[in-house]
C-alpha atoms as a PDB file:
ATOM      1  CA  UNK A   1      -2.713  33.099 129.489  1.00  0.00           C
ATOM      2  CA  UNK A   2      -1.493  29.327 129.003  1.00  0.00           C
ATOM      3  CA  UNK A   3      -1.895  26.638 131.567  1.00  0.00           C
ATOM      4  CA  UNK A   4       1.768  25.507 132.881  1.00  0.00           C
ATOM      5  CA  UNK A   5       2.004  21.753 132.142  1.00  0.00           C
ATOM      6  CA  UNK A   6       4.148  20.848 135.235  1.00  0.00           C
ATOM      7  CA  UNK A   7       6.971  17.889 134.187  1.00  0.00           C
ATOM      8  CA  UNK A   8       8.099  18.018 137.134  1.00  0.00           C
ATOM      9  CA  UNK A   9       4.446  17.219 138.980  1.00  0.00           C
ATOM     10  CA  UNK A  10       4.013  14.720 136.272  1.00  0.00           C
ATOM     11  CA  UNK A  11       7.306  13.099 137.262  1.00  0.00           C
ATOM     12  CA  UNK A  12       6.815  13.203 140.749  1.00  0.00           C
ATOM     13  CA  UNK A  13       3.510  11.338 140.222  1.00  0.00           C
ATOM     14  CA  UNK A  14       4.699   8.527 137.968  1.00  0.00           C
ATOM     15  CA  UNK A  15       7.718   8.419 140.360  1.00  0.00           C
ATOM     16  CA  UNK A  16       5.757   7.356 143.146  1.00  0.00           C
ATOM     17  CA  UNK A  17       4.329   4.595 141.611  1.00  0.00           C
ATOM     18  CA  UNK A  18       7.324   3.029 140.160  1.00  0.00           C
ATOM     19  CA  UNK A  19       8.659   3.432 143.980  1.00  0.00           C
ATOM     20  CA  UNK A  20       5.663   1.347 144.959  1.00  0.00           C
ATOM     21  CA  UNK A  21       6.480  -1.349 142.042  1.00  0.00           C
ATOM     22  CA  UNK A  22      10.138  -1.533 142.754  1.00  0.00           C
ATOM     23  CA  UNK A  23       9.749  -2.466 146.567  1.00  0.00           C
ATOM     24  CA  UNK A  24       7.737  -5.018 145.585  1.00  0.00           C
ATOM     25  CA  UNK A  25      10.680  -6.497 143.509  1.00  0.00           C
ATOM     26  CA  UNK A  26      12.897  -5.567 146.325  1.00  0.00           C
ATOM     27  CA  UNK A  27      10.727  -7.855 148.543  1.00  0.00           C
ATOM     28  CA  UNK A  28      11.643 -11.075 146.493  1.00  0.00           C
ATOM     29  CA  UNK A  29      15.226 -10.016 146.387  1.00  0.00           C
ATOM     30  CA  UNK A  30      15.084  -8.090 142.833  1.00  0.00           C
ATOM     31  CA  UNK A  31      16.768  -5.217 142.631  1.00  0.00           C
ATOM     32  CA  UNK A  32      16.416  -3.198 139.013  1.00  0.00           C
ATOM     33  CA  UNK A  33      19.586  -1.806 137.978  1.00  0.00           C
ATOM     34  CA  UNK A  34      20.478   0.617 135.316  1.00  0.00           C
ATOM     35  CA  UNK A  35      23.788   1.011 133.579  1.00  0.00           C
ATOM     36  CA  UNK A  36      24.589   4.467 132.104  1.00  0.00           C
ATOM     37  CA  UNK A  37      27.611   5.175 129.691  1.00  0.00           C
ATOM     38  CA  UNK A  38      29.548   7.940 129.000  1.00  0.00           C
ATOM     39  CA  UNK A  39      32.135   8.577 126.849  1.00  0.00           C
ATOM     40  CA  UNK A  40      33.767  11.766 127.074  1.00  0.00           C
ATOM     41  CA  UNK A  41      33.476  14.890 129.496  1.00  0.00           C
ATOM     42  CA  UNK A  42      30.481  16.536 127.487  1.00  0.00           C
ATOM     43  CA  UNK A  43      29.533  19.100 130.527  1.00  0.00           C
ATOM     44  CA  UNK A  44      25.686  18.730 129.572  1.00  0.00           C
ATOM     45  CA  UNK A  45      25.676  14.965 129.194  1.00  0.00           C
ATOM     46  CA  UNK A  46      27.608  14.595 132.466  1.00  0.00           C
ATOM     47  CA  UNK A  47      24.735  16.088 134.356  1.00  0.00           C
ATOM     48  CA  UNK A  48      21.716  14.105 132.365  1.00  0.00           C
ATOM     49  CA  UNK A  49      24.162  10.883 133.524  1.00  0.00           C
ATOM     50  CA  UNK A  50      24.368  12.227 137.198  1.00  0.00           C
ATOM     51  CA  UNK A  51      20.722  13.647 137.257  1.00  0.00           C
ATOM     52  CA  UNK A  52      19.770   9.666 136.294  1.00  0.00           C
ATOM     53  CA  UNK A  53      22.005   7.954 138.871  1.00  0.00           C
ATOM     54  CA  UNK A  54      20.032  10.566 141.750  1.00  0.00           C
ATOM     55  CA  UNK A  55      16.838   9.527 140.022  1.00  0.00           C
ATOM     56  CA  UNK A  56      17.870   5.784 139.997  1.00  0.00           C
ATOM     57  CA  UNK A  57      18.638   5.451 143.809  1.00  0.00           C
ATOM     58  CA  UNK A  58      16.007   7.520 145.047  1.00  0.00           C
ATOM     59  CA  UNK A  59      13.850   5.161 143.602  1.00  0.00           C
ATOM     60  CA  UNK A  60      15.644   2.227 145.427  1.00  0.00           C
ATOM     61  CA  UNK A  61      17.177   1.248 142.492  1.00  0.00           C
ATOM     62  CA  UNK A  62      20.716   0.120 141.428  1.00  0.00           C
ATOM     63  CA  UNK A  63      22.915   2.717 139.383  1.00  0.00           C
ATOM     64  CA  UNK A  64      25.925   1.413 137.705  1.00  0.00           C
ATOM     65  CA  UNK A  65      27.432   4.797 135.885  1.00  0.00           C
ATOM     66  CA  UNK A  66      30.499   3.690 133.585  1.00  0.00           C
ATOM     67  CA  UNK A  67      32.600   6.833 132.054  1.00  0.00           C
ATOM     68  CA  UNK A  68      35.040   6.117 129.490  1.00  0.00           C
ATOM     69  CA  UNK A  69      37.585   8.288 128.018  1.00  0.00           C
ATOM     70  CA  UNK A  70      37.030  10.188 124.384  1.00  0.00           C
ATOM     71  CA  UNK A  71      39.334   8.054 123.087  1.00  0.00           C
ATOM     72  CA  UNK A  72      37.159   4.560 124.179  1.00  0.00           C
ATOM     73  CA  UNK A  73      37.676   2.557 120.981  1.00  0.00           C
ATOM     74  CA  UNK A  74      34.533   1.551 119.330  1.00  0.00           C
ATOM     75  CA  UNK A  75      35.714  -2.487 120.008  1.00  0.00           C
ATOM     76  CA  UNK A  76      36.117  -1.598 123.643  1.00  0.00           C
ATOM     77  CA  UNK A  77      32.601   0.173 124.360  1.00  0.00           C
ATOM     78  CA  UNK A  78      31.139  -2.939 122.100  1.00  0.00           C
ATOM     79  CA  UNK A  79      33.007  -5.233 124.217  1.00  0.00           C
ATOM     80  CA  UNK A  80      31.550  -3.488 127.571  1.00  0.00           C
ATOM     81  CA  UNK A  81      28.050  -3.850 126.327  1.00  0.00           C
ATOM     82  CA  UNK A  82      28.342  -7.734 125.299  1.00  0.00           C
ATOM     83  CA  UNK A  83      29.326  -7.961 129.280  1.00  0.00           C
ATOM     84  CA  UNK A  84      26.622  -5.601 130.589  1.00  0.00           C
ATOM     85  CA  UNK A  85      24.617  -8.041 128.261  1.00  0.00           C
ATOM     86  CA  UNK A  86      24.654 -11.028 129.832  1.00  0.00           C
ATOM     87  CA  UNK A  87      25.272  -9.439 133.300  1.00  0.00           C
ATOM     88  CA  UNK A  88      21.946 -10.058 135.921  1.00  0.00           C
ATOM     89  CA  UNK A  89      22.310  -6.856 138.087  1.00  0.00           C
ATOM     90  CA  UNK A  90      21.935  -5.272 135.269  1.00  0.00           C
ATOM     91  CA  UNK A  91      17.875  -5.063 133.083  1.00  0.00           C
ATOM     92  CA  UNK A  92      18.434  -1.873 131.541  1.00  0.00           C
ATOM     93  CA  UNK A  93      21.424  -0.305 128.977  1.00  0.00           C
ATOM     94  CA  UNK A  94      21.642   3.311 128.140  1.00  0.00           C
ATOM     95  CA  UNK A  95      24.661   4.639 126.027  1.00  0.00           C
ATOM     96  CA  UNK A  96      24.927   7.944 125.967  1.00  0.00           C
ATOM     97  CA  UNK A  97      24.272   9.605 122.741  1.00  0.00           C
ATOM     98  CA  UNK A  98      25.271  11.476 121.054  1.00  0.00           C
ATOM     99  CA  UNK A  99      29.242   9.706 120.616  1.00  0.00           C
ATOM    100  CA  UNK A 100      32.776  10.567 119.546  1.00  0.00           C
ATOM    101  CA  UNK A 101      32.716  10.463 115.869  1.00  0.00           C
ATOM    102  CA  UNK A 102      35.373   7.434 115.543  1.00  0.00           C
ATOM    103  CA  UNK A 103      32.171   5.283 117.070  1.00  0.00           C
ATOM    104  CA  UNK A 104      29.190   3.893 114.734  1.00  0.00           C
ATOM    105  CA  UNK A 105      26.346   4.886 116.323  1.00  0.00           C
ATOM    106  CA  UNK A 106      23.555   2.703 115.124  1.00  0.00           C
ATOM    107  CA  UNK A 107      26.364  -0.540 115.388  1.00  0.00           C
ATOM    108  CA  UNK A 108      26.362   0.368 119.051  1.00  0.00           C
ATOM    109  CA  UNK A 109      22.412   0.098 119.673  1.00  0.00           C
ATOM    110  CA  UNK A 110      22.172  -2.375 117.468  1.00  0.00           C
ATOM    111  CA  UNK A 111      24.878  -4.734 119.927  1.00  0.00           C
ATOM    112  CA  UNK A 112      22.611  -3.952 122.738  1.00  0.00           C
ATOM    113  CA  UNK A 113      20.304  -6.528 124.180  1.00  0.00           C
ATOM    114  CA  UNK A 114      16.320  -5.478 122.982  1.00  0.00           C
ATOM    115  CA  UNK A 115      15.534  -7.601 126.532  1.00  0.00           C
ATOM    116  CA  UNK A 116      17.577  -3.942 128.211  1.00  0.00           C
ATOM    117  CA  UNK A 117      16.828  -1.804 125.976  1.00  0.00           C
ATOM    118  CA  UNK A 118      15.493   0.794 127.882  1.00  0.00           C
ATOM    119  CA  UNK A 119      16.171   4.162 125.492  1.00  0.00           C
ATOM    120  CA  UNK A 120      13.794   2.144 122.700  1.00  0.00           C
ATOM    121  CA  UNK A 121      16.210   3.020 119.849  1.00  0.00           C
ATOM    122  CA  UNK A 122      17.287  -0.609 119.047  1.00  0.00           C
ATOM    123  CA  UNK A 123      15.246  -1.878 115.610  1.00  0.00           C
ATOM    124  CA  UNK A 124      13.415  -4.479 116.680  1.00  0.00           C
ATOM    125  CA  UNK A 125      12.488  -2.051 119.743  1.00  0.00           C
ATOM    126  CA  UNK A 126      11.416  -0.102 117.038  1.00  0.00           C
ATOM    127  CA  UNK A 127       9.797  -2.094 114.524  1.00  0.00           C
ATOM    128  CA  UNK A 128       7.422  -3.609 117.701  1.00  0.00           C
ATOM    129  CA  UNK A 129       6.637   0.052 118.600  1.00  0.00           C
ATOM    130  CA  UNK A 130       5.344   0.578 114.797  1.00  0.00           C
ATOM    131  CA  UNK A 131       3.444  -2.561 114.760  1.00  0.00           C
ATOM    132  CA  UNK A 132       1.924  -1.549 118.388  1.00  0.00           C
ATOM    133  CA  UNK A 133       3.286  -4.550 119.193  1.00  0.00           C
ATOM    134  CA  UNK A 134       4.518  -4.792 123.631  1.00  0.00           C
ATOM    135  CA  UNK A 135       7.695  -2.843 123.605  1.00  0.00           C
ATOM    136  CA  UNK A 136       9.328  -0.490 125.108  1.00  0.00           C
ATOM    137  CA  UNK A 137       8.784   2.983 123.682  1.00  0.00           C
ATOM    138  CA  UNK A 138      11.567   5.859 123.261  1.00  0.00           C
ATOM    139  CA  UNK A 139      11.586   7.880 126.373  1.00  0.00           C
ATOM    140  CA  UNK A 140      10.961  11.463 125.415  1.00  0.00           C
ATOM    141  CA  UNK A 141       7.841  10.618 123.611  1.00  0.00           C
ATOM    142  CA  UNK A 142       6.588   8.414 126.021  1.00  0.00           C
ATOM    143  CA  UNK A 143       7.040  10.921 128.647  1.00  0.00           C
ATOM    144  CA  UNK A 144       5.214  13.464 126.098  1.00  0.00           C
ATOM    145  CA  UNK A 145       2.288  11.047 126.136  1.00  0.00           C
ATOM    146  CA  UNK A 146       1.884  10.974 129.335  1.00  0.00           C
ATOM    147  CA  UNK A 147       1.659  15.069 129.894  1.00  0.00           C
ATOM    148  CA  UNK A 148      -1.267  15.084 127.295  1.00  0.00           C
ATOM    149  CA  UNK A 149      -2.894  12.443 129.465  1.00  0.00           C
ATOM    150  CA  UNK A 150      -2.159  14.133 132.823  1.00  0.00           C
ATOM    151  CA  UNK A 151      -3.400  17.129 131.386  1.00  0.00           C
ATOM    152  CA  UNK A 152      -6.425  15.365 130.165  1.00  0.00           C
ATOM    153  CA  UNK A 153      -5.582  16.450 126.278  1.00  0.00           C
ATOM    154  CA  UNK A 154      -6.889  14.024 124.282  1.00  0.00           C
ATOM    155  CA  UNK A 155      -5.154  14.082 120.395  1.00  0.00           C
ATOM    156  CA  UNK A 156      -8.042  12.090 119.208  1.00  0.00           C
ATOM    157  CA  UNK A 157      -9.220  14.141 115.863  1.00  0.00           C
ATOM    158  CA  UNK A 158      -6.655  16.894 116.161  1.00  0.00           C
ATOM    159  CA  UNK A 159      -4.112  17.957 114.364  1.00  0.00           C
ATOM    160  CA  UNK A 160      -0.676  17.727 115.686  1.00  0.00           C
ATOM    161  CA  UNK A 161       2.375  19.267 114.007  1.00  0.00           C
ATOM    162  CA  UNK A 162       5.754  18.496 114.905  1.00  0.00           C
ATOM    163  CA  UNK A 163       8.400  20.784 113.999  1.00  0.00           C
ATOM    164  CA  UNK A 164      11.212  18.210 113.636  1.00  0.00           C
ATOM    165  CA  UNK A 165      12.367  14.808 112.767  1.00  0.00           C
ATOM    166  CA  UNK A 166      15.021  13.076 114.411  1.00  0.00           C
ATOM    167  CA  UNK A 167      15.285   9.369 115.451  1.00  0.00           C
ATOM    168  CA  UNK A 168      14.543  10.379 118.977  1.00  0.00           C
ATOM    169  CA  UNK A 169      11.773  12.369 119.329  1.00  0.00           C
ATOM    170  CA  UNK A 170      10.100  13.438 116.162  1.00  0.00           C
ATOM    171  CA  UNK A 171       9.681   9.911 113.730  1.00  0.00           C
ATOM    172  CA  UNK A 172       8.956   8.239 116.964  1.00  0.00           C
ATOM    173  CA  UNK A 173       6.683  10.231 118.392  1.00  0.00           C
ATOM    174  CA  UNK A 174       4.600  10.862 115.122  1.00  0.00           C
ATOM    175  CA  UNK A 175       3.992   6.994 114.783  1.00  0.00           C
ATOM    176  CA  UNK A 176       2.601   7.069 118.546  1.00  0.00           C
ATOM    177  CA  UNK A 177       0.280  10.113 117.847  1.00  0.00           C
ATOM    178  CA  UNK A 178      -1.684   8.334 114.792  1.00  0.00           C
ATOM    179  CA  UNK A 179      -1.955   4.670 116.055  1.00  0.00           C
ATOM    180  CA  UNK A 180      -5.033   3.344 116.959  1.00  0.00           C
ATOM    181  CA  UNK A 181      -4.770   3.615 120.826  1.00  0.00           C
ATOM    182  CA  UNK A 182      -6.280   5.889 123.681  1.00  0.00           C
ATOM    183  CA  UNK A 183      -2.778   8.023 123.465  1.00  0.00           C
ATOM    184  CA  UNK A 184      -3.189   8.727 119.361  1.00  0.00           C
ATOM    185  CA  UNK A 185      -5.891   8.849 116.939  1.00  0.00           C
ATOM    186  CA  UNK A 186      -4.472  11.962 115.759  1.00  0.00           C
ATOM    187  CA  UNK A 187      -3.809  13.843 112.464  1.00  0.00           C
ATOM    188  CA  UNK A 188       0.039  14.211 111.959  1.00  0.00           C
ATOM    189  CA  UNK A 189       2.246  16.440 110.187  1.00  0.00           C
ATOM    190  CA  UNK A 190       5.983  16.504 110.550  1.00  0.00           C
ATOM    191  CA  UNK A 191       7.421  19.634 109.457  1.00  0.00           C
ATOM    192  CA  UNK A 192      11.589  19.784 109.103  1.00  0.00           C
ATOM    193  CA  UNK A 193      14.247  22.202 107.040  1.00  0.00           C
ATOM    194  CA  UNK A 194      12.957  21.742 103.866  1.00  0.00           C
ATOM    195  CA  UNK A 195       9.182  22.304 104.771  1.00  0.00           C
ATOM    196  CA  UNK A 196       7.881  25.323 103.004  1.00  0.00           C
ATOM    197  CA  UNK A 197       5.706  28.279 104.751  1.00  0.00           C
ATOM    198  CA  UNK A 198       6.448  26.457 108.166  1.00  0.00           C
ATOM    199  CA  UNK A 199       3.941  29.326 109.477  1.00  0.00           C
ATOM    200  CA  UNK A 200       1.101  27.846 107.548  1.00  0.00           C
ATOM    201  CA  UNK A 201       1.482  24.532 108.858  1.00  0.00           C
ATOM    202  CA  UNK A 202       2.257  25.150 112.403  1.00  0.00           C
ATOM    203  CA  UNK A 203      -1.245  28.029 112.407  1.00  0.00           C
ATOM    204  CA  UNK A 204      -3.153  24.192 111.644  1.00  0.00           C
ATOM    205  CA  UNK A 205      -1.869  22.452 114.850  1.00  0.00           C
ATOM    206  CA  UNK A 206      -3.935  21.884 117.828  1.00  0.00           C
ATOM    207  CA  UNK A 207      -0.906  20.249 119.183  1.00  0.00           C
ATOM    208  CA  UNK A 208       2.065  21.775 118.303  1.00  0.00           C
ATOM    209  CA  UNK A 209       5.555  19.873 118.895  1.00  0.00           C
ATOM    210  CA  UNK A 210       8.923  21.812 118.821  1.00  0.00           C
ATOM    211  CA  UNK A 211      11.974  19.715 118.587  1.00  0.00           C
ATOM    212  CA  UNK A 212      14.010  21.264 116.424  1.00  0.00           C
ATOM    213  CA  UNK A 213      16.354  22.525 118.867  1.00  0.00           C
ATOM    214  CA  UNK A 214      16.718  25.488 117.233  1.00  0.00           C
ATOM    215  CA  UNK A 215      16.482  28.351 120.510  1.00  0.00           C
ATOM    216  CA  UNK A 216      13.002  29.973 120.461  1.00  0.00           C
ATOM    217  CA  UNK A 217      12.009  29.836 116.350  1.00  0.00           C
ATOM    218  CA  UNK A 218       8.537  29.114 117.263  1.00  0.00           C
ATOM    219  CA  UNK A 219       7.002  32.368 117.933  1.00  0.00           C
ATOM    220  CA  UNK A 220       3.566  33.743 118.921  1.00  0.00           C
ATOM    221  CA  UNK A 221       2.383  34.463 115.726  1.00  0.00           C
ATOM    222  CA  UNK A 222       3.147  30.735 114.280  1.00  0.00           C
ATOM    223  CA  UNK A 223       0.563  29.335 117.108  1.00  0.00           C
ATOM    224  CA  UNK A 224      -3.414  28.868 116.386  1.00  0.00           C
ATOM    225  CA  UNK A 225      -5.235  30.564 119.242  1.00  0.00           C
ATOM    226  CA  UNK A 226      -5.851  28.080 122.094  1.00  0.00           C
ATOM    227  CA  UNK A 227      -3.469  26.034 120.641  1.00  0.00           C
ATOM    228  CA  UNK A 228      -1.278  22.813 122.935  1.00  0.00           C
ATOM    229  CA  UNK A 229       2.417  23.640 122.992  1.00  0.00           C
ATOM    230  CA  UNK A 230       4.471  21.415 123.768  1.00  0.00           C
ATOM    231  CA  UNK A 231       8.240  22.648 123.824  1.00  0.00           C
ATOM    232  CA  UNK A 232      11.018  19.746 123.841  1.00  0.00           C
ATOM    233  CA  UNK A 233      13.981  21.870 123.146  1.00  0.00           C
ATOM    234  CA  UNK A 234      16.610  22.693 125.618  1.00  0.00           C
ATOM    235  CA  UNK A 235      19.069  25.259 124.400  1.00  0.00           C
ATOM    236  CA  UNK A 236      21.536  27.553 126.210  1.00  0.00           C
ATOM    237  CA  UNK A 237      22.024  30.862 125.027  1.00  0.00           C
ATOM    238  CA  UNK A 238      24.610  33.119 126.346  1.00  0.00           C
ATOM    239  CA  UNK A 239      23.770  35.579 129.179  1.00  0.00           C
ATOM    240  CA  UNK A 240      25.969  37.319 130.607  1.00  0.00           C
ATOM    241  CA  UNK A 241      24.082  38.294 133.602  1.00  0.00           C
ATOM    242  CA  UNK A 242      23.675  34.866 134.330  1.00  0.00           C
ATOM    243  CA  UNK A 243      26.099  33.136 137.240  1.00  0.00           C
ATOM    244  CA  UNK A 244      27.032  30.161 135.108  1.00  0.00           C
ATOM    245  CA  UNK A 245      26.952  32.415 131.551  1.00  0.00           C
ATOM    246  CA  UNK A 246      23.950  31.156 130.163  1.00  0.00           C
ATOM    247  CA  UNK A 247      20.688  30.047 130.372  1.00  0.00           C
ATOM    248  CA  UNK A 248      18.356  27.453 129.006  1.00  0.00           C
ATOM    249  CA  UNK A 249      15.709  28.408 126.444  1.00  0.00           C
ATOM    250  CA  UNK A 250      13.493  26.004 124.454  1.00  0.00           C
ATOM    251  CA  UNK A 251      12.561  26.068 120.844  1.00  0.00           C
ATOM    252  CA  UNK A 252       9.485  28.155 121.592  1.00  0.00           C
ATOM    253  CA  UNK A 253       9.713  31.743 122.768  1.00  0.00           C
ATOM    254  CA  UNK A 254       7.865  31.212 125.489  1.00  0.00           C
ATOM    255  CA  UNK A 255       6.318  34.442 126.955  1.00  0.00           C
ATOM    256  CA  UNK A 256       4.801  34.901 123.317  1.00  0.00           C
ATOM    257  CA  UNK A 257       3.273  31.627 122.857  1.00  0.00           C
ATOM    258  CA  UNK A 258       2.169  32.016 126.909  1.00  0.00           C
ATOM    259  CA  UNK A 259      -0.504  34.489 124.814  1.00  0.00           C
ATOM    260  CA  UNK A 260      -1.944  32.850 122.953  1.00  0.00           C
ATOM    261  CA  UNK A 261      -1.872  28.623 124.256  1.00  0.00           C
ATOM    262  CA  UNK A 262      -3.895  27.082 125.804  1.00  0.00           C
ATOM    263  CA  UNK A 263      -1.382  24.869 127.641  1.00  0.00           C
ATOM    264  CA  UNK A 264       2.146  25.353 127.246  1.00  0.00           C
ATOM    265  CA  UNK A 265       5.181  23.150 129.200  1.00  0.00           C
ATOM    266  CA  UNK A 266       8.135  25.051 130.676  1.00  0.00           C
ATOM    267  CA  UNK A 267      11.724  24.872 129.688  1.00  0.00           C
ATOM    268  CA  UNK A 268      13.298  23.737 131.947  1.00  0.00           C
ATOM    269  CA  UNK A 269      10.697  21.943 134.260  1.00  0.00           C
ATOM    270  CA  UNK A 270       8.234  20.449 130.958  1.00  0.00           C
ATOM    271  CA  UNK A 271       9.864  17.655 129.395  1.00  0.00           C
ATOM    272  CA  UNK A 272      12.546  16.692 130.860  1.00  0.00           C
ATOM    273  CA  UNK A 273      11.413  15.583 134.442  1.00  0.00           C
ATOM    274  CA  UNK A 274       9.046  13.091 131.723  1.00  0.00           C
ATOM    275  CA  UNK A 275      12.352  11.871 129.852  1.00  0.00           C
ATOM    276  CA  UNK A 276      14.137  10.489 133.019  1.00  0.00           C
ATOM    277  CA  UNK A 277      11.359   9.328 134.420  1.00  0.00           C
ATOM    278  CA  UNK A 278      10.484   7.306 131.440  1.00  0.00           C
ATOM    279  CA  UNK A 279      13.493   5.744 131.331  1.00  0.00           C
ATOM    280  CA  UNK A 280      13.043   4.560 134.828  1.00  0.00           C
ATOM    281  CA  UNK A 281      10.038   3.458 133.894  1.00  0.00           C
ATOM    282  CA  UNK A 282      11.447   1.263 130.821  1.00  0.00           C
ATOM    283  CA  UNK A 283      14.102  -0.092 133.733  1.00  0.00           C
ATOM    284  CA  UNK A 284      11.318  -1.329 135.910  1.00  0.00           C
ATOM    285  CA  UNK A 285       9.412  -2.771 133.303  1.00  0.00           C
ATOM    286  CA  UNK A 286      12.451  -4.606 131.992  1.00  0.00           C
ATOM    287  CA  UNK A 287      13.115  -6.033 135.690  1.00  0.00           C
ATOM    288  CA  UNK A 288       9.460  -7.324 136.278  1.00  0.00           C
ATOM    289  CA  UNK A 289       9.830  -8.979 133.126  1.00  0.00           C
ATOM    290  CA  UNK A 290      13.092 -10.932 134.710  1.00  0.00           C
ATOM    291  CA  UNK A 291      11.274 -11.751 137.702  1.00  0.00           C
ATOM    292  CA  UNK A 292       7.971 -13.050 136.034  1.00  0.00           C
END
């Protein structure tokens, strides 16, 4: 049976050393703040938002949350971020992704500050990260990073297969896993829709990575005995006996691959707590930077 890889404990961890980091700031009068915005009522981004402003002033932090109608033109949310730009509460930016369709996604990260650019989607935010250059690094695989090293799970020499490839997690998070640091050294595969005999590949992986977010397509039999599993998905599948009509699945099915990993994180409760807290993380680096 798989060992639970607690987010959560993880979290909580990392948590209280960013506490101990931002009264320090507090003590010369800095304060790190985090602006959050919304646009629309998108029930499951609404709660991410809200989970982050909790996170934010437990922390002792400063929470600005901005939500915008639907219909936000894409001027008007460019115009807010040129203000939240130059504003000094604020050392850290996060737009809410995904947006209305009317809005150009990549001309909105693009207009945000890299100095506050605390998600790690904005090009040269990128292009630092692939040179292993002092940046800061996208949140969910950061936060993925750190449960292999809480976990003591070095991916030195293995082989690590990701099961998706999207801007956020997967091309990121491949680049971190074979640099030449203590957190990579690995042998990557990315596998996406048009990979053939996905079994095959994923049977190779000492670390598996699902984020796909397709609800439970990894099964038992697709996992290499003793393998790593780590699940990123977060999908909600009807249930009728369920309160709220649902509930949330990952893209592993996890009581299967329970048999056969070796270590296995949750959904909900794996990496999620990490994503959060990695962004708080990013927020507090950006604000020691501003008092140094």
């Amino acid at each position: 049976m798989a060992i639970i890889i607690d987010g959560k404990e993880v979290a909580a961890n990392l948590r209280e050393n960013l506490a101990i980091r931002v009264a320090e700031m507090n003590k010369s009068g800095v304060i790190p703040g985090l602006a959050v915005v919304l646009i629309g009522d998108d029930p499951a981004s609404r709660s991410y938002v809200s989970a982050k402003e909790k996170s934010c002033h437990d922390l002792g932090m400063y929470s600005r949350d901005i939500r915008l109608p639907e219909d936000t033109s894409e001027s008007s949310l460019l115009k807010l971020i040129d203000e939240l730009n130059q504003d000094r509460e604020i050392d850290g930016i996060l737009v809410q992704l995904p947006l209305p369709n009317h809005i150009n996604e990549q001309k909105i990260i693009v207009a945000i500050d890299p100095s506050k650019d605390v998600d790690g989607f904005h090009p040269m935010s990128v292009g630092k990260m692939i040179l292993e250059q002092d940046t800061f690094l996208p949140c969910t695989p950061h936060g993925i990073l750190k449960l292999l090293e809480y976990s003591h799970i070095s991916p030195k020499g293995k082989n690590v297969v990701i099961v998706g490839r999207s801007n956020i997690v997967g091309k990121p998070l491949s680049n971190l896993l074979f640099q030449k640091q203590a957190w990579g050294n690995a042998t990557v595969t990315i596998c996406h829709t048009a990979t053939q005999n996905l079994k095959e590949e994923t049977l190779r992986a000492d670390i598996l990575i699902a984020a796909a977010g397709r609800p439970e397509m990894i099964t038992g039999d697709m996992i290499k005995p003793e393998a790593v599993v780590i699940d990123v998905g977060v999908n909600r599948v009807e249930d009728s006996s369920k309160k709220r009509g649902y509930r949330l699945v990952g893209d592993v099915a996890f009581n299967e691959a329970c048999e056969k990993a070796s270590y296995i994180t949750p959904v909900p409760g794996g990496v999620g707590p990490m994503t959060i807290t990695m962004l708080l993380f990013n927020t507090v680096k950006s604000a020691e930077a501003r008092l140094s």
